[in-house]
Protein backbone atom coordinates (compact mmCIF):
# COMPACT_ATOMS: atom_id res chain seq x y z
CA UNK A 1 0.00 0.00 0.00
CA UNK A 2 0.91 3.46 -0.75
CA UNK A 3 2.40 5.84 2.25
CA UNK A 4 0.48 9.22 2.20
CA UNK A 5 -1.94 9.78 -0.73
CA UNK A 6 -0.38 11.96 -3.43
CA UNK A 7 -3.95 12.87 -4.75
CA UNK A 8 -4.18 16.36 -6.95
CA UNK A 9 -5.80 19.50 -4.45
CA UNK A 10 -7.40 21.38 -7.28
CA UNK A 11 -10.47 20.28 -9.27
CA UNK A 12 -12.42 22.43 -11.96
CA UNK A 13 -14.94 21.96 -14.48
CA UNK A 14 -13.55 23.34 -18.18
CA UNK A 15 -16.03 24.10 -20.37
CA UNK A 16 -14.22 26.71 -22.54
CA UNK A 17 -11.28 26.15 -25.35
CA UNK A 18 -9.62 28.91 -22.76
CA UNK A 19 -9.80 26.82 -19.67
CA UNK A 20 -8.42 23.80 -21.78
CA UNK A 21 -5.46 25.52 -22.94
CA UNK A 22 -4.29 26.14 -19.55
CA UNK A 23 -5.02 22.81 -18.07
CA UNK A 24 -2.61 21.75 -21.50
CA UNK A 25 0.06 24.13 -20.67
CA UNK A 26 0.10 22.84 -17.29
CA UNK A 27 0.06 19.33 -18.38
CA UNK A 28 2.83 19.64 -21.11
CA UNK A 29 5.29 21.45 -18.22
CA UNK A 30 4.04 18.03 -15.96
CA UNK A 31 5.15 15.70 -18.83
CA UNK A 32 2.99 13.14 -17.15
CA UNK A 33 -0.97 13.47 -17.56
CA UNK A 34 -3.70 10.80 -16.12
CA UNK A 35 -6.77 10.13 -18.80
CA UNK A 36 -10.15 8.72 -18.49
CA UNK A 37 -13.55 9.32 -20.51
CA UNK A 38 -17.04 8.86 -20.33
CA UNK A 39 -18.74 7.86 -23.33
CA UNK A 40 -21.98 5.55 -24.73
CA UNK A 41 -22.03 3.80 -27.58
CA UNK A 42 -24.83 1.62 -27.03
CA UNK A 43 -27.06 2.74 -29.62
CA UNK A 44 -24.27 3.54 -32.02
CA UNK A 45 -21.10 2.58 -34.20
CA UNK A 46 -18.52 5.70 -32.80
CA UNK A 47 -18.44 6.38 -28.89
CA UNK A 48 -20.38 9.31 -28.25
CA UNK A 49 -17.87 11.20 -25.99
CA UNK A 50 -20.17 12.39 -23.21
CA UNK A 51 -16.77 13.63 -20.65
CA UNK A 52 -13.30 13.71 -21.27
CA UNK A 53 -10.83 13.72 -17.31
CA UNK A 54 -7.56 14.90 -16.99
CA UNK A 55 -5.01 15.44 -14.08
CA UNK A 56 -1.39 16.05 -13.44
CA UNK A 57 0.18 15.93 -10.04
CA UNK A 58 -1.86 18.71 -8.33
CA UNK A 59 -5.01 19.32 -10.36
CA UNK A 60 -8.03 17.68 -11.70
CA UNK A 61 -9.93 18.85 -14.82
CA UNK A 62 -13.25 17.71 -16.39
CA UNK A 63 -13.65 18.75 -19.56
CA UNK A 64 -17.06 19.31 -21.10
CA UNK A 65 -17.47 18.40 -25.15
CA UNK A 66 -20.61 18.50 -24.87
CA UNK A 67 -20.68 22.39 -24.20
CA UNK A 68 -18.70 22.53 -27.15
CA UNK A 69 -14.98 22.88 -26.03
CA UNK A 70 -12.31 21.79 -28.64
CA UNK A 71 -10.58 18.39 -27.69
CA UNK A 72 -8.31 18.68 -30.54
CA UNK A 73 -5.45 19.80 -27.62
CA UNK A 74 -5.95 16.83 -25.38
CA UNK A 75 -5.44 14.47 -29.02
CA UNK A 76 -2.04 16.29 -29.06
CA UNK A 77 -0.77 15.25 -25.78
CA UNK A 78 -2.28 12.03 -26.05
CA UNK A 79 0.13 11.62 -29.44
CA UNK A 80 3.18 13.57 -27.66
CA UNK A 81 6.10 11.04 -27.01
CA UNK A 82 7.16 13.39 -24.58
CA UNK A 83 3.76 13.12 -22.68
CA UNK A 84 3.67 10.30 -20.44
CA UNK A 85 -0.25 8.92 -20.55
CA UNK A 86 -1.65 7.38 -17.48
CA UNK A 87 -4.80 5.04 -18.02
CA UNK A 88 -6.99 2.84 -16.60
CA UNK A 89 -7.65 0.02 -19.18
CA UNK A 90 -7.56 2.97 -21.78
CA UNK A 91 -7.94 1.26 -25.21
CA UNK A 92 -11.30 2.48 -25.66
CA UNK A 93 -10.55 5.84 -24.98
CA UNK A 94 -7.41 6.11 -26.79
CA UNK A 95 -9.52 4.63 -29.90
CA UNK A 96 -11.94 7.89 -29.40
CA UNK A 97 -8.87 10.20 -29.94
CA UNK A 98 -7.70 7.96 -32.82
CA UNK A 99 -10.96 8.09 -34.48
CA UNK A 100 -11.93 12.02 -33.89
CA UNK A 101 -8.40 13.70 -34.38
CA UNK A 102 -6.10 10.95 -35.80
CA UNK A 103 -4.01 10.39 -33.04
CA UNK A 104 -1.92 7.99 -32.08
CA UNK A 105 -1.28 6.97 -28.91
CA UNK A 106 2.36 7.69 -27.47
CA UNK A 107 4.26 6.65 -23.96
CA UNK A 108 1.11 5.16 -22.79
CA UNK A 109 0.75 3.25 -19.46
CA UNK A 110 -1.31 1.15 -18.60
CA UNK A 111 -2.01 0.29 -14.73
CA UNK A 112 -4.69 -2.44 -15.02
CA UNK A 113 -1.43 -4.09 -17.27
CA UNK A 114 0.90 -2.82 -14.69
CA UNK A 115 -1.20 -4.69 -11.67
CA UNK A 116 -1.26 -7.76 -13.66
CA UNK A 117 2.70 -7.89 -13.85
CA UNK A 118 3.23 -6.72 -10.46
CA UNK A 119 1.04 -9.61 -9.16
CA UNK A 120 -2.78 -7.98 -8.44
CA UNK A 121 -4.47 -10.09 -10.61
CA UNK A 122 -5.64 -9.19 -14.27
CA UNK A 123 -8.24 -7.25 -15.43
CA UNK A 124 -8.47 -5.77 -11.74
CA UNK A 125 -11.66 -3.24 -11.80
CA UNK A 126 -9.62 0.71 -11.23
CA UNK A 127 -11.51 0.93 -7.39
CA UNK A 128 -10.31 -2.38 -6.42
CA UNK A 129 -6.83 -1.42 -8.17
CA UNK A 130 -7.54 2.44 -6.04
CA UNK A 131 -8.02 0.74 -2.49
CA UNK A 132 -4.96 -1.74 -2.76
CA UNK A 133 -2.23 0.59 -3.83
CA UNK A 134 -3.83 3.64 -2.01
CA UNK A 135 -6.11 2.55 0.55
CA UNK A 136 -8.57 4.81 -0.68
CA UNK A 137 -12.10 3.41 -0.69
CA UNK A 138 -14.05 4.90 -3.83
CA UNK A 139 -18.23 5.30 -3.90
CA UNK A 140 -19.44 2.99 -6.74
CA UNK A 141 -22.94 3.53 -8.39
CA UNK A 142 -22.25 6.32 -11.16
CA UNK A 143 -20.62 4.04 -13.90
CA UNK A 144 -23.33 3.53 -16.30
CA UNK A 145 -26.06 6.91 -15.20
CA UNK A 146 -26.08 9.11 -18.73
CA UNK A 147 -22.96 10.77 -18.72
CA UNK A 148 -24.57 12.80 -21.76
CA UNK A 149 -26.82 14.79 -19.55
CA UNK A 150 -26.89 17.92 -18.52
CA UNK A 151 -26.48 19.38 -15.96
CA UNK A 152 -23.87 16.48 -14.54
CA UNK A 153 -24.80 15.67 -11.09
CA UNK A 154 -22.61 16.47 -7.79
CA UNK A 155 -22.43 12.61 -7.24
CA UNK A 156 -21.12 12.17 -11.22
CA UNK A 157 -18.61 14.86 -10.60
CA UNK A 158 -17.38 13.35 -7.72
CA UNK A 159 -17.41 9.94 -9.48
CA UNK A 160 -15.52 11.56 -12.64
CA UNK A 161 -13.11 13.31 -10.51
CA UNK A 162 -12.04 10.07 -8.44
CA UNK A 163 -11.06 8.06 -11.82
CA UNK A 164 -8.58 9.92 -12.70
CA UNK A 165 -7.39 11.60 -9.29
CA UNK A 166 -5.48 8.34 -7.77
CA UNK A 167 -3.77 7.37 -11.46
CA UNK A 168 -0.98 9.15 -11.17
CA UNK A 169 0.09 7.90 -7.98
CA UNK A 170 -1.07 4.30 -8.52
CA UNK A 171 1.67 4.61 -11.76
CA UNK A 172 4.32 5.57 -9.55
CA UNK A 173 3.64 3.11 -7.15
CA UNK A 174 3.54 0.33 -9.43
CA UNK A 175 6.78 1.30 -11.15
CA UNK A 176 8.50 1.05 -8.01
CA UNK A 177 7.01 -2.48 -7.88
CA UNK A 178 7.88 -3.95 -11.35
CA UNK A 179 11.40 -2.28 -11.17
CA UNK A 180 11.86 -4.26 -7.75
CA UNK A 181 10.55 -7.61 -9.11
CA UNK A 182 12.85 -6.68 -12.69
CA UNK A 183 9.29 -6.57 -14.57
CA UNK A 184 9.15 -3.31 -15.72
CA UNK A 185 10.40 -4.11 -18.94
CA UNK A 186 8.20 -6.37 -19.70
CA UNK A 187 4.97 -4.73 -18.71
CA UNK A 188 6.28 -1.81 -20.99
CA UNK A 189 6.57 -4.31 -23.43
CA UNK A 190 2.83 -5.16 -23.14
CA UNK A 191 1.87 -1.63 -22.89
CA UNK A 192 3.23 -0.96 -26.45
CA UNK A 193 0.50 -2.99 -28.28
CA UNK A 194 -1.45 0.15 -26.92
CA UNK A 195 0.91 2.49 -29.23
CA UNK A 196 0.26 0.15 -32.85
CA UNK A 197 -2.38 2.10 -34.78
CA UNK A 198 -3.72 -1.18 -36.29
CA UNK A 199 -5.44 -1.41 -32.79
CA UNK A 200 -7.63 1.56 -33.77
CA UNK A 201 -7.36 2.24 -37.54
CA UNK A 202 -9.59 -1.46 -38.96
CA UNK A 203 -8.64 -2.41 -42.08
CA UNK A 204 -11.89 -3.14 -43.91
CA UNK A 205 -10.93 -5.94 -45.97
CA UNK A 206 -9.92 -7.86 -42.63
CA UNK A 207 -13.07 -6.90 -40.79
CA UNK A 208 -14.19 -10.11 -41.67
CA UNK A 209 -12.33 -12.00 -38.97
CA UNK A 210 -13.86 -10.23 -36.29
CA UNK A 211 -17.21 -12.38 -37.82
CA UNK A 212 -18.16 -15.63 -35.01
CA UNK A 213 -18.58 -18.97 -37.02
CA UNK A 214 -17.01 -18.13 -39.95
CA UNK A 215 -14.87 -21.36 -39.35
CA UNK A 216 -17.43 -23.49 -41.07
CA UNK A 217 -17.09 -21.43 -44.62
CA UNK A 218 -15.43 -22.55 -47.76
CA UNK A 219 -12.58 -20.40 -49.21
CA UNK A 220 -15.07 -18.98 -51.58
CA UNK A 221 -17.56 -18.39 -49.18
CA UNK A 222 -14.80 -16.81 -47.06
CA UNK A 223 -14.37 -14.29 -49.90
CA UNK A 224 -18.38 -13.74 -50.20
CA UNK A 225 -18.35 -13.23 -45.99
CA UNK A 226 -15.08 -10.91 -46.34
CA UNK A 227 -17.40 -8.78 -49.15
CA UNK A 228 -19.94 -8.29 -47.16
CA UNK A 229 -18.45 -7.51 -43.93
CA UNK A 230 -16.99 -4.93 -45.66
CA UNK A 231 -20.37 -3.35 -46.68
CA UNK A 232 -22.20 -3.88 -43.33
CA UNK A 233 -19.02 -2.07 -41.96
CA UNK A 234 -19.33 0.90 -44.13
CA UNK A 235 -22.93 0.82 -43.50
CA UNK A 236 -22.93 1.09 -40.31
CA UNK A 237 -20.01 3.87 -40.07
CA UNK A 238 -22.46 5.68 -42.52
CA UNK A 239 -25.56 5.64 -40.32
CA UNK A 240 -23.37 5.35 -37.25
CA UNK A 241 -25.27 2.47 -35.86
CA UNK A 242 -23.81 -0.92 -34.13
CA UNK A 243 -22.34 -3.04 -36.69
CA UNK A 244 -25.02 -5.84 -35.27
CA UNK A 245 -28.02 -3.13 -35.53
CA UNK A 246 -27.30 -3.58 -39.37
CA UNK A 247 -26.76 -7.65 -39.87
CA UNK A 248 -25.98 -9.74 -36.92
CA UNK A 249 -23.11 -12.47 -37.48
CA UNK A 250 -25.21 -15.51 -37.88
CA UNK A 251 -27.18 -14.26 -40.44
CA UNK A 252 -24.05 -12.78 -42.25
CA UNK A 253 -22.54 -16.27 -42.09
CA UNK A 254 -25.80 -17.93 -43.62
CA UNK A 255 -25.78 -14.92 -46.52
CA UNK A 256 -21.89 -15.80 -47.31
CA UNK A 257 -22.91 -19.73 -47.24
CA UNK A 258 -25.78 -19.90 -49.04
CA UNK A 259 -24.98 -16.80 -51.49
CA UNK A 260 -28.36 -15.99 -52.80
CA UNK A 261 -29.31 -13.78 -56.17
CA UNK A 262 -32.05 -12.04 -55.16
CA UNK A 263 -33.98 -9.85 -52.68
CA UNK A 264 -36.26 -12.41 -52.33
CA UNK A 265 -33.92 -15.11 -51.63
CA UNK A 266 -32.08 -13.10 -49.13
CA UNK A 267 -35.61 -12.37 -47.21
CA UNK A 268 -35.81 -15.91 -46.64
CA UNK A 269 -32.39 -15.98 -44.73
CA UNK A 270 -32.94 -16.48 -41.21
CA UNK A 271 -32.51 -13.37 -39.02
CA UNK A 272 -32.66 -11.50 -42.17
CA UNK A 273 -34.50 -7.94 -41.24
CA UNK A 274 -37.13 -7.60 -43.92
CA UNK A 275 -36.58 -4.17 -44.15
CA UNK A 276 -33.15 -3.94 -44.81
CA UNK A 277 -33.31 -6.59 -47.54
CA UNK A 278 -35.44 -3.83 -49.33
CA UNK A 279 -33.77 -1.03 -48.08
CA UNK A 280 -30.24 -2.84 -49.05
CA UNK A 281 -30.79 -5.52 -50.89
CA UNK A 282 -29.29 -5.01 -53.83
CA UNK A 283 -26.47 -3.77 -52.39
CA UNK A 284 -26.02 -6.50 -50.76
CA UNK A 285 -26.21 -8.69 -53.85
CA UNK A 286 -23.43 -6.40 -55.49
CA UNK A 287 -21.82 -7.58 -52.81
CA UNK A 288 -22.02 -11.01 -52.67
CA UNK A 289 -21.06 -10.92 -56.21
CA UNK A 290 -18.01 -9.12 -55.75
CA UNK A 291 -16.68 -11.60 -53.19
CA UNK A 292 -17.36 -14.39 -55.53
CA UNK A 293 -15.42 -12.53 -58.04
CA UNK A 294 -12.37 -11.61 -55.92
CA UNK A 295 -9.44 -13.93 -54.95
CA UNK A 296 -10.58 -16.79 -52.91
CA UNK A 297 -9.58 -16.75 -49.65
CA UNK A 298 -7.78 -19.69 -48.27
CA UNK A 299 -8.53 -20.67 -45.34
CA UNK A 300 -6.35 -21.08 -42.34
CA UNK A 301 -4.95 -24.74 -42.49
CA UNK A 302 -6.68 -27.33 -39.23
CA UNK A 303 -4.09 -29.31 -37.54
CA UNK A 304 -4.72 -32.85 -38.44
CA UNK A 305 -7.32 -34.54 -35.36
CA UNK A 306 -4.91 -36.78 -34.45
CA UNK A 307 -3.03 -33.54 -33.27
CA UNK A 308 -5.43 -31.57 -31.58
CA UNK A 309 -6.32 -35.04 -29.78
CA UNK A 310 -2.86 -34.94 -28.64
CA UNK A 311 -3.11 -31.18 -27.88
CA UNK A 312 -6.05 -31.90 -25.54
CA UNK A 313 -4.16 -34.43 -23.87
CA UNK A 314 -1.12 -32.33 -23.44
CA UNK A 315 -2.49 -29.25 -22.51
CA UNK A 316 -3.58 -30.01 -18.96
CA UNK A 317 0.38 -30.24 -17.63
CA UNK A 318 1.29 -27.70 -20.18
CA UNK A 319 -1.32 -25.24 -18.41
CA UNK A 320 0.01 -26.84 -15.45
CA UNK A 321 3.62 -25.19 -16.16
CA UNK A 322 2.54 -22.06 -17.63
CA UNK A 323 0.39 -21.53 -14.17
CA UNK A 324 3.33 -22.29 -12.13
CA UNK A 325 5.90 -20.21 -13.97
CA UNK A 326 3.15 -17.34 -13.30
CA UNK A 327 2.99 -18.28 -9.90
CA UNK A 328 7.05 -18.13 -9.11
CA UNK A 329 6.90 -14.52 -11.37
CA UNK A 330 4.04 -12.87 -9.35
CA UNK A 331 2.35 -12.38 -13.01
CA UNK A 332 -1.35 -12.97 -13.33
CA UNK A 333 -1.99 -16.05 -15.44
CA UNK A 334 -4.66 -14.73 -17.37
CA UNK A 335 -1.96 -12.39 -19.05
CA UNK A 336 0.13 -14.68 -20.38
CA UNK A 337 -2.20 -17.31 -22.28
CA UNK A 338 -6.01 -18.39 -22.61
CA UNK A 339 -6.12 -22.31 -22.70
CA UNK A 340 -7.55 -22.26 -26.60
CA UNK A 341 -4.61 -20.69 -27.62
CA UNK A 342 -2.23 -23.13 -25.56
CA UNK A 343 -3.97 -25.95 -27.14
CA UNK A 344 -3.31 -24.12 -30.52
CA UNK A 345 0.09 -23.47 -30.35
CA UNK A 346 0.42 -27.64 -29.07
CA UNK A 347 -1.15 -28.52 -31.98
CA UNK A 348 0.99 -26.97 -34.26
CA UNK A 349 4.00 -28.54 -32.14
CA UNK A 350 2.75 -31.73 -32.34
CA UNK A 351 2.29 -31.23 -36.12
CA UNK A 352 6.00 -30.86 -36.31
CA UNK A 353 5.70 -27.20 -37.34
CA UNK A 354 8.73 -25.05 -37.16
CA UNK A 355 7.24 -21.43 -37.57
CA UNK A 356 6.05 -20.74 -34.34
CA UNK A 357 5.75 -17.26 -34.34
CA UNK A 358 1.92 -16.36 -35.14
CA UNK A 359 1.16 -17.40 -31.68
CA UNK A 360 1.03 -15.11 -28.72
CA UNK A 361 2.72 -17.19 -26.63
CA UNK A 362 5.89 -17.33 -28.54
CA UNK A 363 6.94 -13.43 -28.66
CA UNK A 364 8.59 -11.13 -26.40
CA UNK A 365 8.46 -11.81 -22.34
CA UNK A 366 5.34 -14.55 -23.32
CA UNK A 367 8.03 -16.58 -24.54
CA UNK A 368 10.92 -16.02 -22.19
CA UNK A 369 8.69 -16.89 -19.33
CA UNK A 370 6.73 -19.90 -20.53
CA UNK A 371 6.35 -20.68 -24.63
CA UNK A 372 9.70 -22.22 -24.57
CA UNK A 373 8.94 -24.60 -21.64
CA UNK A 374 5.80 -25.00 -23.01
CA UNK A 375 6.92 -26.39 -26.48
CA UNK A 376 10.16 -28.44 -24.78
CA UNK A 377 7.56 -30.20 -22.94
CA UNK A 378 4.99 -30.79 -25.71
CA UNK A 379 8.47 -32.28 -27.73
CA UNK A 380 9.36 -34.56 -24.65
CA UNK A 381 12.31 -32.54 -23.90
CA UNK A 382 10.72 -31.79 -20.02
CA UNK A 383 8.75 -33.28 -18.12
CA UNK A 384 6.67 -32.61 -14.77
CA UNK A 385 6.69 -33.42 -11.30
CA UNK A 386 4.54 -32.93 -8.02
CA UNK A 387 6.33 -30.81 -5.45
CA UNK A 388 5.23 -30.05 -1.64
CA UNK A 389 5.75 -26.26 -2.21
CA UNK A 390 4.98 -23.29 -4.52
CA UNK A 391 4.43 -23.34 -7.11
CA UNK A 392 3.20 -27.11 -6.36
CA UNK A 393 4.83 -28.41 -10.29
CA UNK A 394 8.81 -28.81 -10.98
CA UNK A 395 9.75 -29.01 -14.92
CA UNK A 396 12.46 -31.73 -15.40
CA UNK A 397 14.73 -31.78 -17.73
CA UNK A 398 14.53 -35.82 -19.60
């Protein structure tokens, strides 16, 4: 726990392009800012930014779009290398500044990443991160009121205030941390994925991906399903509506398998909105034939079933050492690998693959600390044993 709370004094409302400007000169003589937003996107494709919060060491500012102020300042720190960004979990609102002013995120950190590699637990909610590092206790019940409204409430103020008020101190606490247990580097490491602009900027043509189920589809159908999820995409940019609101995935997966030619075969599609199949019908048709007519789209290659048999087999002691490699680091295991993609990467071991690389587990610090022992076991290279003490599981080498 923190000694003495290092929490800013001053707190202010800005609601002018004036008052912004010298919160920003402030901020840029700081070189270290803490961010947060409040935004819905419920009912639509682009956050609605509803309340952007700021603070350096000693003050607090909320900072009101929706009277109009200019947030094109607060984009320019955000992509200032010399501006040290604090956030909570902050993809989402580094993606607003993305989208709105094209900027791209610079010396961000993270501290839900940094509590994960200092041994908190992952995805720890900011209060509970707030009361373990501080011993502050924060008042819940404001997260999902309309931040939109106006006028904001005392109790949403208060609410806005607190998120980012303790950041900057949790940051500096948590440094200390990671640079004691030598895993600073490697939280930095994770924090950069927060600095690639592929995170924000989609690329239309891969959209497609992002579709559930599309693992049934033919290479041609693939191509029809890429088509398509490029139009509901643009679609639902256009009318700035949830990609869903448009054409949910199951019913874009039937479209791309069954490829119909006409408005009335497409009605008949299950979960198929009658009214956009004559609002958009033939555009969707256009479509569909454009992905028949593009380059067919192979599809990614299935271990053989003898392998992922093997995988499934292998991937309870593999979890096993990935856990207690976690365990002896102080790094939450959720971090480091999700049991699909262990079983994934075993499978492509066990089908004597050599090119490694696409999997998560074997780049950077996720390889140093476990993908290697993971794939020297899955080769017979290590084995396990049961041990009386943490972390319970000894590798051996055979």
């Amino acid at each position: 726990m923190s000694s003495g709370s290092r929490r800013p004094s001053i707190e202010q409302l800005a609601t002018t392009d004036a008052e912004l400007a010298r919160f920003v000169g402030a901020a840029r003589e700081a070189k270290t800012i803490g961010l947060d937003t409040e935004f819905m996107r419920e009912r639509t494709y682009r956050a609605r930014l509803c309340l952007v919060q700021m603070a350096t060491a000693d003050e607090v500012v909320l900072i009101d779009p929706i009277d109009g102020v200019d947030l094109a300042p607060v984009g320019e720190l955000v992509a200032d290398p010399g501006i040290e960004v604090v956030v909570h979990a902050g993809r989402q609102d580094l993606e607003i500044f993305f989208e709105r002013f094209g900027a791209e995120p610079h010396s961000i950190f993270d501290v839900q990443i940094a509590a994960a590699f200092a041994g908190l637990g992952a995805s720890l909610p900011y209060g509970r991160l707030v009361q373990d590092v501080t011993g502050a206790r924060l008042t819940k019940g404001e997260g999902y009121t309309d931040w939109c409204r106006r006028p904001l409430t005392e109790k949403q103020i208060g609410y806005a205030v607190n998120d980012v008020a303790y950041l900057l101190e949790i940051a500096m606490e948590l440094k200390r941390r990671l640079e004691e247990q030598g895993r600073l580097e490697w939280a930095l490491e994770e924090m950069h994925m927060l600095e690639d602009p592929s995170n924000y900027d989609l690329d239309l043509d891969e959209i497609y991906r992002k579709v559930g189920g599309r693992g049934s589809l033919t290479g041609r159908q693939l191509s029809v399903l890429r088509s398509i999820a490029r139009w509901r995409e643009e679609v639902a940019r256009r009318r700035d509506l949830p990609r869903g609101w448009v054409i949910k995935d199951p019913t874009l997966i039937e479209i791309a398998r069954r490829g119909p030619t006409s408005v009335d075969d497409l009605t008949r599609i299950r979960g198929m909105n009658a009214q956009e199949a004559q609002r958009s019908g033939e555009a969707i048709l256009k479509a569909i034939e454009r992905g028949r007519e593009s380059a067919e789209v192979r599809p990614d290659k299935a271990p053989s079933r003898a392998a992922q048999v093997r995988a499934r087999m292998l991937s309870g002691p593999a979890d096993a050492i990935v856990r207690a490699r976690c365990e002896d680091a102080a790094i939450a295991t959720e971090l480091v690998s999700t049991r699909p993609e262990l079983e994934s990467l075993l499978a492509d071991v066990t089908s004597g693959s050599e090119d490694l690389s696409r999997h998560r587990l074997m780049r950077g610090w996720r390889r140093t600390l476990a993908g290697d022992h993971v794939v020297a076991f899955a080769r017979g290279e290590v084995a396990i044993k049961a041990i009386e003490g943490p972390p319970f599981v000894e590798e051996i080498v055979i």
